[in-house]
Protein backbone atom coordinates (compact mmCIF):
# COMPACT_ATOMS: atom_id res chain seq x y z
CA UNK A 1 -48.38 42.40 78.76
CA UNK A 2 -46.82 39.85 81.13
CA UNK A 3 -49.46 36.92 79.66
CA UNK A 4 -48.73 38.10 75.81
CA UNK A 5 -44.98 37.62 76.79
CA UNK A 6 -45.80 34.20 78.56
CA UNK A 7 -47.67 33.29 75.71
CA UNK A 8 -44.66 33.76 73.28
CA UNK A 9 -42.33 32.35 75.73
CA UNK A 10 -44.68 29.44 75.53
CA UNK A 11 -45.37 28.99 71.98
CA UNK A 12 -41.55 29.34 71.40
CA UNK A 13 -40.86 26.47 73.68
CA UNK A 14 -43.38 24.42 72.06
CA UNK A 15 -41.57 25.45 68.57
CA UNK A 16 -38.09 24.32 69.75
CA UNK A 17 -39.39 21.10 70.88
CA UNK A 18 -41.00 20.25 68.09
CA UNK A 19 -37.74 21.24 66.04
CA UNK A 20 -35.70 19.08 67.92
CA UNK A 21 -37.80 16.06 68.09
CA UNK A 22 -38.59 16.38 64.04
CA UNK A 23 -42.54 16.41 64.80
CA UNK A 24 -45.33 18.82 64.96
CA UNK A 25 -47.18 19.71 67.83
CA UNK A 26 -50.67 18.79 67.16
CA UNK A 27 -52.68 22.57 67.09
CA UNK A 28 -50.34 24.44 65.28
CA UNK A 29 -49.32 27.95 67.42
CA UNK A 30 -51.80 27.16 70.24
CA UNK A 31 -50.61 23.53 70.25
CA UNK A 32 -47.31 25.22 70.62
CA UNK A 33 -48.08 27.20 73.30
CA UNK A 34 -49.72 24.65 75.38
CA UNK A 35 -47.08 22.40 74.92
CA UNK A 36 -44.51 24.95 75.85
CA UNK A 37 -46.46 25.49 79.26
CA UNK A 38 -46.87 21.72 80.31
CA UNK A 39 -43.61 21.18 78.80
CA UNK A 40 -42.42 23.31 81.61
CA UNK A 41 -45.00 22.12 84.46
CA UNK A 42 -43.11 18.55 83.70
CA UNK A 43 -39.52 20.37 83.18
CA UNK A 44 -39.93 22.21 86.95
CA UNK A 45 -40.88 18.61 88.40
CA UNK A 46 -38.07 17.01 86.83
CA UNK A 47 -35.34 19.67 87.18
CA UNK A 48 -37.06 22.36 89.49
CA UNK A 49 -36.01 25.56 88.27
CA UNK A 50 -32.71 25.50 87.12
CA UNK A 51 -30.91 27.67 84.42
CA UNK A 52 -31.99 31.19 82.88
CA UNK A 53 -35.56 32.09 83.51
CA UNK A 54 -36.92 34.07 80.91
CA UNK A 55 -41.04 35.18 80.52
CA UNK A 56 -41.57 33.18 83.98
CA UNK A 57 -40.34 29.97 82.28
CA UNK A 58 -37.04 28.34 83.39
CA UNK A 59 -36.09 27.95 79.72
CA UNK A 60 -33.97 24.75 80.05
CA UNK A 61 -36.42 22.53 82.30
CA UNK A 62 -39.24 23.83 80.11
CA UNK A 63 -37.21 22.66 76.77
CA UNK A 64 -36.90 19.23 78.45
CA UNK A 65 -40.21 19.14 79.45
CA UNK A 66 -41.66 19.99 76.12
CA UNK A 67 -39.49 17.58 74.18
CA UNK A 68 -40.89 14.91 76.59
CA UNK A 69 -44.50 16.40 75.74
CA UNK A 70 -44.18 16.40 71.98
CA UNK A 71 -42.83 12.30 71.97
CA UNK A 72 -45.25 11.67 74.30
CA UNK A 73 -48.12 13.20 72.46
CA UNK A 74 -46.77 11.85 69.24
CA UNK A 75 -46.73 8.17 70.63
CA UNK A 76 -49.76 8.80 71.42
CA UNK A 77 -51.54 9.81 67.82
CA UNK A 78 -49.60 7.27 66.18
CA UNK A 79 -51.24 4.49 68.30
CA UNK A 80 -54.24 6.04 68.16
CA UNK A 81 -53.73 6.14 64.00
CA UNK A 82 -52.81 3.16 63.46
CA UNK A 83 -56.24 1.55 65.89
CA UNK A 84 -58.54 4.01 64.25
CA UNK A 85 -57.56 3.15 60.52
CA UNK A 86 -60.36 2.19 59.33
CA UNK A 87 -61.30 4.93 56.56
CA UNK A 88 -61.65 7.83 59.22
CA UNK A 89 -58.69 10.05 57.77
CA UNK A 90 -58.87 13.85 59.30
């Protein structure tokens, strides 16, 4: 049960980032998820673990961590995009 609840914990975090920043996570509710989790891998480094820990994520670092994910990510594709324009549309 503890990796179910990690997984939601995840996926939520993922969801809220994606929210705030106005862009979607590339990979839908797994995309979600894994952003949630390296969102807070990068939120611990930044800001340890501070604030309410809930599902083994400290919620606030992992927030920050996944907004920084989702821009990143998003920079990223729309680079990417704009080189690989050349009638290749997913």
């Amino acid at each position: 049960m503890e990796i179910l609840w990690m997984l939601i914990v995840g996926g939520i975090i993922g969801w809220l980032a994606g929210l705030i920043t106005g862009r979607d996570v590339p990979g839908g509710i797994i995309g979600n998820i894994i952003a949630g989790f390296i969102g807070a891998w990068l939120g611990g480094l930044i800001l340890v673990n501070w604030g309410p820990v809930i599902g083994g994520f400290a919620i606030i670092p992992a927030i920050i961590g996944s907004i920084i994910l989702v821009l990143i990510v998003s920079f990223i594709l729309r680079k990417m995009g704009r080189r690989n324009h050349h009638g290749h549309h997913a």
